[in-house]
C-alpha atoms as a PDB file:
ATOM      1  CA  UNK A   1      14.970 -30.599 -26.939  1.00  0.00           C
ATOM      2  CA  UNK A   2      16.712 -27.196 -26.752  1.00  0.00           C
ATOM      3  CA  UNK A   3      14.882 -25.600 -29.539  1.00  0.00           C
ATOM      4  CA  UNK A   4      11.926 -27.121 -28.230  1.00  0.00           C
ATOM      5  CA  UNK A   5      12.715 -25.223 -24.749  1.00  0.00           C
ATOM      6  CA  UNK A   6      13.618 -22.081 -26.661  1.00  0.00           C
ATOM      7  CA  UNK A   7      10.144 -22.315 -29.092  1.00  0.00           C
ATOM      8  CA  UNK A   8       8.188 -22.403 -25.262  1.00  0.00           C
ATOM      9  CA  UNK A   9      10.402 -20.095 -23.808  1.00  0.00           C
ATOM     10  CA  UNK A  10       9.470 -17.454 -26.687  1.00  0.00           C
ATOM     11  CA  UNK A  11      12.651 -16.910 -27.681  1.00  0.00           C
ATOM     12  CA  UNK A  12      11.941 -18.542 -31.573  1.00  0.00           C
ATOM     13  CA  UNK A  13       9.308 -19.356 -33.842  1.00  0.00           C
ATOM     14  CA  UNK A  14       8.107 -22.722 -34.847  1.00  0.00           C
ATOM     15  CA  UNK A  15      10.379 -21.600 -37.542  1.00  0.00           C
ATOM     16  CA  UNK A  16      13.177 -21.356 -35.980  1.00  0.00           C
ATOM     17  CA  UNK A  17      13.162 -17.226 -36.312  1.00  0.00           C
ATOM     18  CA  UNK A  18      14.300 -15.302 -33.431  1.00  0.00           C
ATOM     19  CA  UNK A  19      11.771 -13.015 -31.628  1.00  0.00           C
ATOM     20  CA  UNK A  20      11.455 -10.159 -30.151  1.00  0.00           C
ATOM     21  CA  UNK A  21      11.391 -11.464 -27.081  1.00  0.00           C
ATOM     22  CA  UNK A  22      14.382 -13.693 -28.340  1.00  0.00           C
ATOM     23  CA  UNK A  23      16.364 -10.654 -28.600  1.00  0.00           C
ATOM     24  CA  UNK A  24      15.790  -9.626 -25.713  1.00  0.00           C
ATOM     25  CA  UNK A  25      16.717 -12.329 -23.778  1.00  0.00           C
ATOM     26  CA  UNK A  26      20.439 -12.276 -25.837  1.00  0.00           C
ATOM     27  CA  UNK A  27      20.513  -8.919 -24.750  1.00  0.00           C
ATOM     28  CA  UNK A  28      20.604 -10.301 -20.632  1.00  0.00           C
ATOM     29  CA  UNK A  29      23.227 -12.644 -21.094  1.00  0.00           C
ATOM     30  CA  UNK A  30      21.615 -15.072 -18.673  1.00  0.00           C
ATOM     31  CA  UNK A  31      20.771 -18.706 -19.768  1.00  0.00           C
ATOM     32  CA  UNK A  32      17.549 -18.490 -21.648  1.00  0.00           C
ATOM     33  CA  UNK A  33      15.044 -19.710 -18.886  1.00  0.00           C
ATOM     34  CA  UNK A  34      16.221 -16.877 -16.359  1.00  0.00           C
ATOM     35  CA  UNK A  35      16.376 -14.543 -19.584  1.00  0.00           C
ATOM     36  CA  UNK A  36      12.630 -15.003 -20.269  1.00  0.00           C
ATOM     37  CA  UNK A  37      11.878 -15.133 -16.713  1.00  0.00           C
ATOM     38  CA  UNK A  38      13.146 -11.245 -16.481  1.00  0.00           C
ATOM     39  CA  UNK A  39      11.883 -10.699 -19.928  1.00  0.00           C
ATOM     40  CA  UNK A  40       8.349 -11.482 -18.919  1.00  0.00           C
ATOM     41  CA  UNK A  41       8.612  -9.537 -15.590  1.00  0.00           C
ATOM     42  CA  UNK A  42       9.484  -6.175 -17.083  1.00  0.00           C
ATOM     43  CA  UNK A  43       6.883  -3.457 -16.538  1.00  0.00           C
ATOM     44  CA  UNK A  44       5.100  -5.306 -14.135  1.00  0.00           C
ATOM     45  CA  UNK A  45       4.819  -5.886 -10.044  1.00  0.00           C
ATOM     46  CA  UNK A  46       6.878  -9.036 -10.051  1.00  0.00           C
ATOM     47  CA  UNK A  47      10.076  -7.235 -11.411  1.00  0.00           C
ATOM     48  CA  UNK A  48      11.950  -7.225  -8.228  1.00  0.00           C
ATOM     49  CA  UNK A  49      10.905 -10.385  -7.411  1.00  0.00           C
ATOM     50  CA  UNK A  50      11.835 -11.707 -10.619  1.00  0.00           C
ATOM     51  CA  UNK A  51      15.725 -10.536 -10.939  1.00  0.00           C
ATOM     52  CA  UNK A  52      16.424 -12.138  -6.880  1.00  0.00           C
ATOM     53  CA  UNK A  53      14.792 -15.246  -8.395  1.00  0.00           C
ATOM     54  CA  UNK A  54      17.327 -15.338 -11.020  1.00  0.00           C
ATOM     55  CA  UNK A  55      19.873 -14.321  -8.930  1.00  0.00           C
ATOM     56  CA  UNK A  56      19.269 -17.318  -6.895  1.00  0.00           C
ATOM     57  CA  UNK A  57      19.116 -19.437  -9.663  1.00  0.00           C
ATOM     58  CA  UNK A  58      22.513 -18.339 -10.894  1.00  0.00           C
ATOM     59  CA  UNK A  59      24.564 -19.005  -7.704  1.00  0.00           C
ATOM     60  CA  UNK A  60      25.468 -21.792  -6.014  1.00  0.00           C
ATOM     61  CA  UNK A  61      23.075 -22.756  -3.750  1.00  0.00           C
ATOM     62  CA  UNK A  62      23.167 -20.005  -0.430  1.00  0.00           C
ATOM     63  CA  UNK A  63      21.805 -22.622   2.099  1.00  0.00           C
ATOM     64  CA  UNK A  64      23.375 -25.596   3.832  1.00  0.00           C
ATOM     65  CA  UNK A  65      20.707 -27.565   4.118  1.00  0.00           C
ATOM     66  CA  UNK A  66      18.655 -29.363   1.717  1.00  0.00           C
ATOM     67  CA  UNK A  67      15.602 -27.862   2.028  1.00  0.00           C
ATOM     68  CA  UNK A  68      13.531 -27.860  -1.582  1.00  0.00           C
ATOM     69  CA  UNK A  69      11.499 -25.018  -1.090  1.00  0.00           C
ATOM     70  CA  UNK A  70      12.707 -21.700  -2.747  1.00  0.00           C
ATOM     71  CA  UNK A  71      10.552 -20.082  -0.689  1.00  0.00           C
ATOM     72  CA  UNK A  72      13.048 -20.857   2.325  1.00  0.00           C
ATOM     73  CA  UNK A  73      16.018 -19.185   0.071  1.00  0.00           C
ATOM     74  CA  UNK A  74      14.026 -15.881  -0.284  1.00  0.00           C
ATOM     75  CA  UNK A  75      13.534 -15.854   3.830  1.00  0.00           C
ATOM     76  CA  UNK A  76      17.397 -16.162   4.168  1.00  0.00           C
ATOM     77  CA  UNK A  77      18.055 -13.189   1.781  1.00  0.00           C
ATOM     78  CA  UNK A  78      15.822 -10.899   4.382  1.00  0.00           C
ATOM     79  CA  UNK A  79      17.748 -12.636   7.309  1.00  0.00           C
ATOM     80  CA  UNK A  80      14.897 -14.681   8.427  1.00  0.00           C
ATOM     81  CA  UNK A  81      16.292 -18.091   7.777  1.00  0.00           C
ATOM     82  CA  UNK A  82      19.201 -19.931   9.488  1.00  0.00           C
ATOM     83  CA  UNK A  83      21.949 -21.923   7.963  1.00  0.00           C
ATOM     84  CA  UNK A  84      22.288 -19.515   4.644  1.00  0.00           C
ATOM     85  CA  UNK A  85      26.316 -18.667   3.554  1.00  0.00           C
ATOM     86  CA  UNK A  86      26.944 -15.406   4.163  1.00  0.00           C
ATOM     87  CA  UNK A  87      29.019 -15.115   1.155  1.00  0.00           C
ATOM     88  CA  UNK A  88      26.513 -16.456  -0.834  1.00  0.00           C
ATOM     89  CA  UNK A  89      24.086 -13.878   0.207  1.00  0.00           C
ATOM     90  CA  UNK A  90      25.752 -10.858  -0.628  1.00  0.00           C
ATOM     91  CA  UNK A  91      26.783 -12.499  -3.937  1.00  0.00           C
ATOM     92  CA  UNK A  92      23.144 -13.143  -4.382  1.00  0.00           C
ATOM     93  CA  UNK A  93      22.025  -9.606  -3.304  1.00  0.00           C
ATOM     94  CA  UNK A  94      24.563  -7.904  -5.452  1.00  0.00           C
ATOM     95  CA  UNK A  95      23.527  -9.908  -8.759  1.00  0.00           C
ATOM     96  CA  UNK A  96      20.002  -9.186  -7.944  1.00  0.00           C
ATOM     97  CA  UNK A  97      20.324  -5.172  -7.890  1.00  0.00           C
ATOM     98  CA  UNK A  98      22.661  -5.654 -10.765  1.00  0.00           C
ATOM     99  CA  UNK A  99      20.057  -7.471 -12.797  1.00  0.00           C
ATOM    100  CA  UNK A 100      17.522  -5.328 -11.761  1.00  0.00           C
ATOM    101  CA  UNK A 101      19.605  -2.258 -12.630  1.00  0.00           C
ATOM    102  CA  UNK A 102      19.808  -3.981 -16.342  1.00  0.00           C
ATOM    103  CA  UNK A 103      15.809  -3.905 -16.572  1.00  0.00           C
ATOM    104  CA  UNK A 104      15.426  -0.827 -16.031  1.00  0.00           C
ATOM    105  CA  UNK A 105      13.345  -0.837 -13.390  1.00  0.00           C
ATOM    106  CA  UNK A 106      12.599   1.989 -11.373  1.00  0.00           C
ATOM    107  CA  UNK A 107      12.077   0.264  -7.875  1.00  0.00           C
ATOM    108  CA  UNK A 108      15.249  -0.400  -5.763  1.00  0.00           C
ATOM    109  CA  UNK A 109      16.152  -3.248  -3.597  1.00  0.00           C
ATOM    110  CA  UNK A 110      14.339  -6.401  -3.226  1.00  0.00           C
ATOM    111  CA  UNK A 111      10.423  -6.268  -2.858  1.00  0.00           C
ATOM    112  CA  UNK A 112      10.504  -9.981  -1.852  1.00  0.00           C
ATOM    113  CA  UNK A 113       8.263 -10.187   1.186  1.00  0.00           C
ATOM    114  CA  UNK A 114       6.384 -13.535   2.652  1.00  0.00           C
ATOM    115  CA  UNK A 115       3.432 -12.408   0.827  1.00  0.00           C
ATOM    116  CA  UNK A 116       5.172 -11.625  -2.253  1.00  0.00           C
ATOM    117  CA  UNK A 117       7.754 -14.905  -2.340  1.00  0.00           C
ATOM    118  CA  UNK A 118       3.921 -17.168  -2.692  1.00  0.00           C
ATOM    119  CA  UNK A 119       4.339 -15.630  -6.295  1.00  0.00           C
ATOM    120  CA  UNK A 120       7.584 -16.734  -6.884  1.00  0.00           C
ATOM    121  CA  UNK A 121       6.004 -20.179  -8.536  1.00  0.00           C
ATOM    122  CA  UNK A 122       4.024 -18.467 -10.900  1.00  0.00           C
ATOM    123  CA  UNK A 123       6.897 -16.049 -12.221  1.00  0.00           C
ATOM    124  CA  UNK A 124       9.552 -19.141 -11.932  1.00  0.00           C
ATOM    125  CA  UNK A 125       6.585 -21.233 -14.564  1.00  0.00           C
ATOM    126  CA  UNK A 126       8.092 -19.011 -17.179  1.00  0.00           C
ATOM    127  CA  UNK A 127      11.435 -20.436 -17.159  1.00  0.00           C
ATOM    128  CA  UNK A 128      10.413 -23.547 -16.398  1.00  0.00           C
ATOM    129  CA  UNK A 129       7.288 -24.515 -18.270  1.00  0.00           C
ATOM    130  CA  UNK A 130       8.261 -27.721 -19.377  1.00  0.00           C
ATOM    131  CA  UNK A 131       8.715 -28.654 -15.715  1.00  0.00           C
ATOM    132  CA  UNK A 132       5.718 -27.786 -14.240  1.00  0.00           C
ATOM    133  CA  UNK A 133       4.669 -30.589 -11.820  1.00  0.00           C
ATOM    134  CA  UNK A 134       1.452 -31.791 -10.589  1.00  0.00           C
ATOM    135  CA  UNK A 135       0.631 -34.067  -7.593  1.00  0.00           C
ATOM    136  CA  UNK A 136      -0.365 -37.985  -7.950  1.00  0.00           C
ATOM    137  CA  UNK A 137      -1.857 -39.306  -4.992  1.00  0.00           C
ATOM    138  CA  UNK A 138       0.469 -38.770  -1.868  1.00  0.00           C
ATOM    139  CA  UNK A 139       2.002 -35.227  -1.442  1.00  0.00           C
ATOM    140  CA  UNK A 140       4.901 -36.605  -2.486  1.00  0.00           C
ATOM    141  CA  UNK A 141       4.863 -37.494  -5.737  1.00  0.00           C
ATOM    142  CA  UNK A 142       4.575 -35.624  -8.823  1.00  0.00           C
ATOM    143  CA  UNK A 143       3.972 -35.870 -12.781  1.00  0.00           C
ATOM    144  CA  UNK A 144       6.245 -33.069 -14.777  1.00  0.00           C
ATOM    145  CA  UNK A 145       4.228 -31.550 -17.777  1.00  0.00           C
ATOM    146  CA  UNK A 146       7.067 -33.729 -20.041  1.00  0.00           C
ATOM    147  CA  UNK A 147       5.522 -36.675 -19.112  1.00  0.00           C
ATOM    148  CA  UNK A 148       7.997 -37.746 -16.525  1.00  0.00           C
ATOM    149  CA  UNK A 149       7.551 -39.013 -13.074  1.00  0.00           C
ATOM    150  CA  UNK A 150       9.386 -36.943  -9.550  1.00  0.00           C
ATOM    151  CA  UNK A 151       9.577 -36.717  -6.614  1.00  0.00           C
ATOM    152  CA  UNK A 152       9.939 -35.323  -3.198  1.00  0.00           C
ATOM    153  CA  UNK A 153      13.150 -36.375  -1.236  1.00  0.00           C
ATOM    154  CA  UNK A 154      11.952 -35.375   1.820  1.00  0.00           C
ATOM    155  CA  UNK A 155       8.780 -34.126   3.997  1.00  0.00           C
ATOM    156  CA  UNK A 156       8.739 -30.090   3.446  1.00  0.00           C
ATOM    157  CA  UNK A 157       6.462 -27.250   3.609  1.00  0.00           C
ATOM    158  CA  UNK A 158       5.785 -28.219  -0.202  1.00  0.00           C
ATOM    159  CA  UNK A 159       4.591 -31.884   0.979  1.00  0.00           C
ATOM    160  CA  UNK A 160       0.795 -31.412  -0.007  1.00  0.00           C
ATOM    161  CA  UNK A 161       1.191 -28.870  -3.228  1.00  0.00           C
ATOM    162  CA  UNK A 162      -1.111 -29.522  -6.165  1.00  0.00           C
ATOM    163  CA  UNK A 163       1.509 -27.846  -8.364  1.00  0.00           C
ATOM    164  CA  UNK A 164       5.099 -27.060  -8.425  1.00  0.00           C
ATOM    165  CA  UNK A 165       7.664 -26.145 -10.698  1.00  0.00           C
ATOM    166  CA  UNK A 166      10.874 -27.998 -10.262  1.00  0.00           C
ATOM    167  CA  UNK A 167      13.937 -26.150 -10.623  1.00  0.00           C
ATOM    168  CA  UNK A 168      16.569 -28.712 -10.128  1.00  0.00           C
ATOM    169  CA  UNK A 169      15.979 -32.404 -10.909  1.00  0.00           C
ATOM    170  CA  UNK A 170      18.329 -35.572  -9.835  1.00  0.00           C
ATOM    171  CA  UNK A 171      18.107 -37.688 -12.308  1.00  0.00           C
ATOM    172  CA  UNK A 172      20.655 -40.300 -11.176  1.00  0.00           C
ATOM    173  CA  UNK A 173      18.763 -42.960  -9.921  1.00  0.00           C
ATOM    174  CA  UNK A 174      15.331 -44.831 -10.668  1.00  0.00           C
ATOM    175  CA  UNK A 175      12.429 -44.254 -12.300  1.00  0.00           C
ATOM    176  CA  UNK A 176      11.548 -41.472 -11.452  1.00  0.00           C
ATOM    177  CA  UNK A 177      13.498 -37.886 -11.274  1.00  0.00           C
ATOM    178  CA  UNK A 178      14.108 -36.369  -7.531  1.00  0.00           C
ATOM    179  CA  UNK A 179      12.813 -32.916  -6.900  1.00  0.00           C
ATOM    180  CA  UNK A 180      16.112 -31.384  -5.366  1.00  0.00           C
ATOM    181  CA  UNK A 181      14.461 -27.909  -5.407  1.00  0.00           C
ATOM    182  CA  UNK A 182      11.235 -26.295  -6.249  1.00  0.00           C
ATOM    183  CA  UNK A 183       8.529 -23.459  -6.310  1.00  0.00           C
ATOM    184  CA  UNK A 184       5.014 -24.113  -5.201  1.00  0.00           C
ATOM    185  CA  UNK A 185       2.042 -22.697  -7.298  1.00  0.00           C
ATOM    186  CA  UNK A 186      -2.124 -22.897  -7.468  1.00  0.00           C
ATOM    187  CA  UNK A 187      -3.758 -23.640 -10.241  1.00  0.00           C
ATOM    188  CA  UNK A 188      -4.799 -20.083 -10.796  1.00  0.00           C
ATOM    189  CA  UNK A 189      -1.487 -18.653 -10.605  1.00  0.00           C
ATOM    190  CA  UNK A 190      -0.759 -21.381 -13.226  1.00  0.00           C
ATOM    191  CA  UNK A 191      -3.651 -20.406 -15.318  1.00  0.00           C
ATOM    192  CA  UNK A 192      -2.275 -16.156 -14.988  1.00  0.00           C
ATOM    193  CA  UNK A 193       1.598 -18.069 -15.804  1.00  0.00           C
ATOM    194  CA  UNK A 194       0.395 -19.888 -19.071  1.00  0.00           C
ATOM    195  CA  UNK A 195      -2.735 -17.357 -20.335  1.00  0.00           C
ATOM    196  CA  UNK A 196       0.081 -14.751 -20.860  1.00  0.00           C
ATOM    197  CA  UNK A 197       2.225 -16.467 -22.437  1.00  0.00           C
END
């Protein structure tokens, strides 16, 4: 399963050769799925966006509540969300200019803005490719792209979503995995996501 992740991720060949893009996720230091995610951002609009995601996705989680929606997480890092941990938040912030610092890029600060987090989906399909999840029948439910069944705890502002990409999976109990936290996406920002790849 892990080279499998790693052969989607880019990071090796189907023989098992590392790739350019392989090296340079070993040259982030960041698990391989927030690697590739960064990897994939650089030069592009998204870069910004891209190192808070990871940032996020490296701490513990900065909100009390159990919201799923990583959109909700990017609203508390501009202030505009109760119930975040302060502490968390400026450990957040300060890996996210850090990582950002270690692209290269030459924006500063976060460019995350409510228009901008509705990408956050697409970008977060190129860590997580294997679980991208589309809906079956209520807005609840959903059918990861590895064949296995999820879903929604609770109702949310991603009740309804044709797509997601599930970032954190429960998979104590039942059937089926719960969806603990996630990313909405369209099918066209899947399409942009998995064309270029």
């Amino acid at each position: 399963q892990a080279r499998d992740l790693l052969v989607m991720l880019e990071a090796i060949d189907a023989h098992g050769a590392v790739t350019a893009t392989g090296k340079a996720m070993a040259e982030a230091g960041l698990h391989p799925r927030l690697a590739h995610l960064l990897v994939r951002a650089r030069g592009t609009p998204h870069e910004s966006l891209a190192a808070t995601l990871a940032a996020l996705l490296s701490e513990r989680d900065l909100l009390r509540t159990r919201d799923p929606d990583m959109r909700t997480r990017l609203e508390a890092l501009r202030g505009h969300a109760l119930g975040a941990d302060p502490g968390a938040l400026a450990r957040v912030r300060d890996l996210a200019r850090q990582l950002q610092r270690g692209t290269g890029s030459k924006s500063s600060g976060s460019s995350s803005t409510s228009s901008a987090d509705n990408d956050a989906g697409m970008l977060l399909a190129w860590a997580y490719p294997d679980r991208i999840a589309q809906a079956r029948g209520s807005g609840f439910r959903y059918l990861l792209s590895n064949g296995r069944g999820a879903l929604l705890e609770q109702a949310s502002t991603l009740s309804g979503a044709e797509y997601l990409v599930a970032l954190d999976l429960d998979d104590a109990e039942g059937a089926e995995a719960r969806i603990r936290l996630a990313a909405p996406l369209t099918l066209a920002q899947l399409e942009t996501a998995l064309s270029s790849q």
